[in-house]
C-alpha atoms as a PDB file:
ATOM      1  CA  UNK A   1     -17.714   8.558-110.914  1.00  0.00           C
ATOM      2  CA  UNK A   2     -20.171  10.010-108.575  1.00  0.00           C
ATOM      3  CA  UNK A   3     -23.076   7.040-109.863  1.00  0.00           C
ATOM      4  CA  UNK A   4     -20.357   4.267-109.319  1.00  0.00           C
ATOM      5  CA  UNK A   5     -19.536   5.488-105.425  1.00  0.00           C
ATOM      6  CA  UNK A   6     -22.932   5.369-104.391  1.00  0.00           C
ATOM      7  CA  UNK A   7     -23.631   2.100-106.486  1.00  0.00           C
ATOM      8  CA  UNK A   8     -20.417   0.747-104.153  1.00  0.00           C
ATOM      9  CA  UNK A   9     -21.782   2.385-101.074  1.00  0.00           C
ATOM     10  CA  UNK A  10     -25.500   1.515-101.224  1.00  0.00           C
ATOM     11  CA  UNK A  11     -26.134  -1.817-102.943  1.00  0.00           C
ATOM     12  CA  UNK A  12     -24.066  -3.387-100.166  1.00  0.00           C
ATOM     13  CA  UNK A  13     -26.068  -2.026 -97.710  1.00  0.00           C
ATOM     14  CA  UNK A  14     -29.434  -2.795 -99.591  1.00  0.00           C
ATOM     15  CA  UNK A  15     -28.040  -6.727-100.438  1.00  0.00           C
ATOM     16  CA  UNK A  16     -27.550  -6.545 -96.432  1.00  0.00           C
ATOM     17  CA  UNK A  17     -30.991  -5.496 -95.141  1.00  0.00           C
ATOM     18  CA  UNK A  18     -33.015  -7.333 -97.348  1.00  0.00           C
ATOM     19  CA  UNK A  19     -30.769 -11.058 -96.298  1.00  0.00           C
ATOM     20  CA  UNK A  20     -31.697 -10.589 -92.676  1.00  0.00           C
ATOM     21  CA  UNK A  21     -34.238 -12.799 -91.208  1.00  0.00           C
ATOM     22  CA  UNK A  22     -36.111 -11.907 -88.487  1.00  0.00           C
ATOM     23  CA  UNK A  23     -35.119 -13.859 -85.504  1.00  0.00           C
ATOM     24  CA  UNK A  24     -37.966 -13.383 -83.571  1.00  0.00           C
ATOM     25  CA  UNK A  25     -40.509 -15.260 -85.885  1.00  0.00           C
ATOM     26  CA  UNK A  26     -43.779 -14.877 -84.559  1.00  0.00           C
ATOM     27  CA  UNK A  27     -46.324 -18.486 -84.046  1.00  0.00           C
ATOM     28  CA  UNK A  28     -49.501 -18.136 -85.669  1.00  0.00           C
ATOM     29  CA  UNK A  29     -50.760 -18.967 -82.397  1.00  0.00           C
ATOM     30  CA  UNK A  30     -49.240 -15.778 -80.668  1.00  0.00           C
ATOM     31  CA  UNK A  31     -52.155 -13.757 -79.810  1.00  0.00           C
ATOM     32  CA  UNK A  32     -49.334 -11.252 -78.546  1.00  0.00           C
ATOM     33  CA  UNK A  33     -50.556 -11.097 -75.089  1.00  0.00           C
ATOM     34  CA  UNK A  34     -49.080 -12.014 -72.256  1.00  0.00           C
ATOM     35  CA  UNK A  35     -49.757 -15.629 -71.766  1.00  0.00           C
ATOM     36  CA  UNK A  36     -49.348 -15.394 -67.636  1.00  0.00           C
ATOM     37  CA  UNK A  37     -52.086 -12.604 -67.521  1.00  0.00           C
ATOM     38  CA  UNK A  38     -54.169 -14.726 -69.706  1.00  0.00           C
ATOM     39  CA  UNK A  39     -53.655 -18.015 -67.270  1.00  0.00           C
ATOM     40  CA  UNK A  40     -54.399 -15.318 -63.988  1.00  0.00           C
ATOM     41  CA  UNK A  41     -57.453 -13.793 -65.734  1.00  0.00           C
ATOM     42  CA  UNK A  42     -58.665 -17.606 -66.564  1.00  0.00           C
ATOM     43  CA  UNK A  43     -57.682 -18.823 -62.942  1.00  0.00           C
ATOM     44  CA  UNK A  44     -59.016 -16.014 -60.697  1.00  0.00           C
ATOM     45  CA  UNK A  45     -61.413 -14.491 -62.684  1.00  0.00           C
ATOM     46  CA  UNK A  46     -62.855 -17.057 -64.706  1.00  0.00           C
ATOM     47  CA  UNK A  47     -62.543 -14.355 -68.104  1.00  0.00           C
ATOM     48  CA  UNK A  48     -63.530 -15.940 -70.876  1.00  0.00           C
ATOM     49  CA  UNK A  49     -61.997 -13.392 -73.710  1.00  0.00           C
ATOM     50  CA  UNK A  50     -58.697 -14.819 -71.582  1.00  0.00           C
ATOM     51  CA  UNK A  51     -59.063 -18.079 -72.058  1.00  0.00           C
ATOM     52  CA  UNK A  52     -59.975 -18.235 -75.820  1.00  0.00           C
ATOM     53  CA  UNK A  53     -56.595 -16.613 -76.440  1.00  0.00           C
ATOM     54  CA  UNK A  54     -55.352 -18.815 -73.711  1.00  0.00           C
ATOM     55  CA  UNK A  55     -56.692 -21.221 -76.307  1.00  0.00           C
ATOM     56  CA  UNK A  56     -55.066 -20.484 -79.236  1.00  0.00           C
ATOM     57  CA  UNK A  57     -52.115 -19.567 -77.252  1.00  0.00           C
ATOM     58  CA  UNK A  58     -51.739 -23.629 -76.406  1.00  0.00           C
ATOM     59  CA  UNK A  59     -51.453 -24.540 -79.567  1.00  0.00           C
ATOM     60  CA  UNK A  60     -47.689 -24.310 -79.338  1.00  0.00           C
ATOM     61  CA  UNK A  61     -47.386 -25.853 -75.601  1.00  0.00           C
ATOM     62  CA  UNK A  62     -46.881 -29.591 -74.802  1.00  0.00           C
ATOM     63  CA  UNK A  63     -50.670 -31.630 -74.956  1.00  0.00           C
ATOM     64  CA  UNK A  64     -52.567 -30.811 -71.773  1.00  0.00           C
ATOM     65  CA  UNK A  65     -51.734 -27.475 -71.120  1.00  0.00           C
ATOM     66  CA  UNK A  66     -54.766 -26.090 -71.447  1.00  0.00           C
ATOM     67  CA  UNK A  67     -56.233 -28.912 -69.477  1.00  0.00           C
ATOM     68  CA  UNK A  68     -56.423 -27.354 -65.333  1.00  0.00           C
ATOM     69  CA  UNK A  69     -58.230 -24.086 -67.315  1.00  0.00           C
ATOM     70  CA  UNK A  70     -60.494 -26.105 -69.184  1.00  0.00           C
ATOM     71  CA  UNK A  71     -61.550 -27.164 -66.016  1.00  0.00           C
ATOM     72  CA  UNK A  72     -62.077 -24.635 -64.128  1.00  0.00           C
ATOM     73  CA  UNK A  73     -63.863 -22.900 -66.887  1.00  0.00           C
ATOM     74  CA  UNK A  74     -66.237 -25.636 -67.230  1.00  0.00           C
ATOM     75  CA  UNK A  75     -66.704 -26.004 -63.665  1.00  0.00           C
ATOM     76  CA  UNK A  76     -67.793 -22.264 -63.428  1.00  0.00           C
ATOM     77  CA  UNK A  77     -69.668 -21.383 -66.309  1.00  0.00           C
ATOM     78  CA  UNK A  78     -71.288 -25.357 -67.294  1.00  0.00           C
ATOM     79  CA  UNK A  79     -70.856 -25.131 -71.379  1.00  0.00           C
ATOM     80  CA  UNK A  80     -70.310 -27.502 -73.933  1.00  0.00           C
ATOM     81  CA  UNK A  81     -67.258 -26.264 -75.604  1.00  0.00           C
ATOM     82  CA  UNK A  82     -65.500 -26.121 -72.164  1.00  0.00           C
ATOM     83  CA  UNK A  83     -65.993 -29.853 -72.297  1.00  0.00           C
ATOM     84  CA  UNK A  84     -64.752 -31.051 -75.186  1.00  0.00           C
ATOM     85  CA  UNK A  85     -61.895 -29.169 -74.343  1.00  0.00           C
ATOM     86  CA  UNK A  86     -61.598 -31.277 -71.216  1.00  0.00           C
ATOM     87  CA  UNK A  87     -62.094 -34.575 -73.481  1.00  0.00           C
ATOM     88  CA  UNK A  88     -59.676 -33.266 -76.097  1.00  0.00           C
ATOM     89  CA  UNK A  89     -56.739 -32.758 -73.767  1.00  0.00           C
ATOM     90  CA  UNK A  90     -56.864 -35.420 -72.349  1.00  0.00           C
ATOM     91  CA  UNK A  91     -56.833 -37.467 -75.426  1.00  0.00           C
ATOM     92  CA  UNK A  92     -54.425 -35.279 -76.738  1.00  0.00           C
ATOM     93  CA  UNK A  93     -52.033 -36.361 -73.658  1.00  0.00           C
ATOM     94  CA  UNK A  94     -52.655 -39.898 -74.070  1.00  0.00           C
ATOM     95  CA  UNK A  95     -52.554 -39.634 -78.162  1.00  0.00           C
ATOM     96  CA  UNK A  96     -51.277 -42.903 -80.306  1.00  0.00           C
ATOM     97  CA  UNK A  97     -49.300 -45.623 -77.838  1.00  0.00           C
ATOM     98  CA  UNK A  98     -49.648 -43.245 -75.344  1.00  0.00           C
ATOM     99  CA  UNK A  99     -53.276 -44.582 -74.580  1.00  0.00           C
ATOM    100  CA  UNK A 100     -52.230 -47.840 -72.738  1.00  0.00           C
ATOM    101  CA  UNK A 101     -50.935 -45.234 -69.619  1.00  0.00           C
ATOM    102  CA  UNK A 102     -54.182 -43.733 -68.768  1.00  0.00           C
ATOM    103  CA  UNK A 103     -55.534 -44.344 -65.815  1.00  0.00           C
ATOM    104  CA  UNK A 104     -59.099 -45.766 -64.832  1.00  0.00           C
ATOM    105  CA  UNK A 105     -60.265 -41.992 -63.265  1.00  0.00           C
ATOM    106  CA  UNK A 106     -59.291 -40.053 -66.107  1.00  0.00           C
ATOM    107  CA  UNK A 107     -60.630 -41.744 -68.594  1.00  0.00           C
ATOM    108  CA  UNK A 108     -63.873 -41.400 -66.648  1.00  0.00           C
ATOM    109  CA  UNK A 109     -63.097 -37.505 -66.271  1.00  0.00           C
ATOM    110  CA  UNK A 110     -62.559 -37.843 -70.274  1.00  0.00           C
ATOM    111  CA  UNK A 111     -65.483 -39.814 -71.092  1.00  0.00           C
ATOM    112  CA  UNK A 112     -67.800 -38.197 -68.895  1.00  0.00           C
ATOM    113  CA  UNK A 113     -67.027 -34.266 -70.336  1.00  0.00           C
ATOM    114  CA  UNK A 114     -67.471 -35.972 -74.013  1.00  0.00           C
ATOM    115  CA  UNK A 115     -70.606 -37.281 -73.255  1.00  0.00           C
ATOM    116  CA  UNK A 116     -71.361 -33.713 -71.515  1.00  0.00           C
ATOM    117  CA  UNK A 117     -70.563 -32.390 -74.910  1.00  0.00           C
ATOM    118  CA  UNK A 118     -72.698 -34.757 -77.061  1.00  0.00           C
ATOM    119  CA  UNK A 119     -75.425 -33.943 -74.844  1.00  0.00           C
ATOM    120  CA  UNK A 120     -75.041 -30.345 -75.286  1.00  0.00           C
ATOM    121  CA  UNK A 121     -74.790 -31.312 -79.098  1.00  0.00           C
ATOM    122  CA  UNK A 122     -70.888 -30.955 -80.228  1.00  0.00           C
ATOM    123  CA  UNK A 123     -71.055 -32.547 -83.122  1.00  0.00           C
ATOM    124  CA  UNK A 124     -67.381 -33.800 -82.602  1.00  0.00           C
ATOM    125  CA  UNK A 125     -68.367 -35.617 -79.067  1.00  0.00           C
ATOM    126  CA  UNK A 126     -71.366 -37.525 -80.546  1.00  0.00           C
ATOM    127  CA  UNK A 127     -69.314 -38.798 -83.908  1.00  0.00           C
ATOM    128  CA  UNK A 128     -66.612 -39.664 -80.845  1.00  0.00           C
ATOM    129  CA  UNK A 129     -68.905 -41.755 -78.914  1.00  0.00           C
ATOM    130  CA  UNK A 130     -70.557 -43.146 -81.663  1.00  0.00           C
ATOM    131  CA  UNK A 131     -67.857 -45.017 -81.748  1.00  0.00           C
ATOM    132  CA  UNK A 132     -67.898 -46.849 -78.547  1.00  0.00           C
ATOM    133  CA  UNK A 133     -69.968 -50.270 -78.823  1.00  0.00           C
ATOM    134  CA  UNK A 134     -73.645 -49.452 -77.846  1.00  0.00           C
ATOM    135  CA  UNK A 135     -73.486 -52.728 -75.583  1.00  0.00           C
ATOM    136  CA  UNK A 136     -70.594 -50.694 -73.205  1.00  0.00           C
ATOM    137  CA  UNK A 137     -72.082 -51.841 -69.845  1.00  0.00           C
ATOM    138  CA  UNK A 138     -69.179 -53.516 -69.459  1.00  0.00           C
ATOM    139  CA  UNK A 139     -66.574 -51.815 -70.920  1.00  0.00           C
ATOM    140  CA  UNK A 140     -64.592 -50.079 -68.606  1.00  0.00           C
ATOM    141  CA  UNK A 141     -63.963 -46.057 -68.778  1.00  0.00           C
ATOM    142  CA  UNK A 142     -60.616 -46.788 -70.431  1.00  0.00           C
ATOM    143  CA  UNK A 143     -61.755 -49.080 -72.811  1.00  0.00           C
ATOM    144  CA  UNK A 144     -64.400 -46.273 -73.824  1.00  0.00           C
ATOM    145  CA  UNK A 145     -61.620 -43.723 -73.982  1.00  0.00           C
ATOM    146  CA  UNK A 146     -59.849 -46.188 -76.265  1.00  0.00           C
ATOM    147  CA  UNK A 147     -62.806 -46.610 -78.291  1.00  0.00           C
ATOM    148  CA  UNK A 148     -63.434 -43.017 -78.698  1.00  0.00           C
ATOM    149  CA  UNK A 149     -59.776 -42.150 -79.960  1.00  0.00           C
ATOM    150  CA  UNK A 150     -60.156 -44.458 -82.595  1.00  0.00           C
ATOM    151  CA  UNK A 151     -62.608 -42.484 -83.719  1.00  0.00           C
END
């Protein structure tokens, strides 16, 4: 009798732990830092641990969110990668039928950073602009972009 009370008592209870989900499913892209410090320590301190997390962190934001710390990162410290992040959020914004909306400057802002990159040797930017007619002269910036997110 004893056996069957505790079979009553317990299996409930173990049927009931084990069907609860956890509602607070975590991204992949959660770093599990606190994406504000991250955007302060990129903004006013230029920290670059910061901003890859930042990084990974906009994975699960809407396209171009990464795009004003890109920026600034590449404005202070000159590299490559900081680049192609510039190029790749903006095409990311602009992405499919999107690209008929972009505006003549930044398409130049996003052509100029990807030819930054291939310069610096991303791989990724000189495959991109490889795909822009070498006769371009007069192509304008957002016909390049166009080009390049073919690509």
């Amino acid at each position: 009798m004893k056996y069957w009370y505790l079979l009553i008592v317990i299996l409930p209870l173990i049927l009931l732990s084990c069907s609860k989900k956890d509602k607070h499913e975590r991204s992949l892209n959660d770093t599990g830092l606190d994406i504000q410090k991250l955007r302060e320590d990129v903004l006013y301190r230029g920290d670059f641990d910061a901003y890859t997390s930042l990084r990974i962190e906009c994975f699960d934001y809407p396209p171009g969110e990464l795009l004003p710390y890109a920026i600034i990162m590449e404005n202070k410290y000159n590299d490559s990668s900081f680049c192609m992040d510039i190029y790749q959020s903006i095409e990311q914004i602009y992405y499919d039928v999107h690209s008929d909306y972009i505006d003549e400057q930044t398409a130049k802002m996003a052509i100029e950073n990807l030819e930054k990159a291939a310069k610096k040797g991303i791989d990724g930017a000189i495959s991109q602009l490889n795909s822009i007619p070498k006769n371009n002269k007069n192509l304008t910036y957002k016909e390049k972009f166009k080009y390049a997110m073919e690509n």
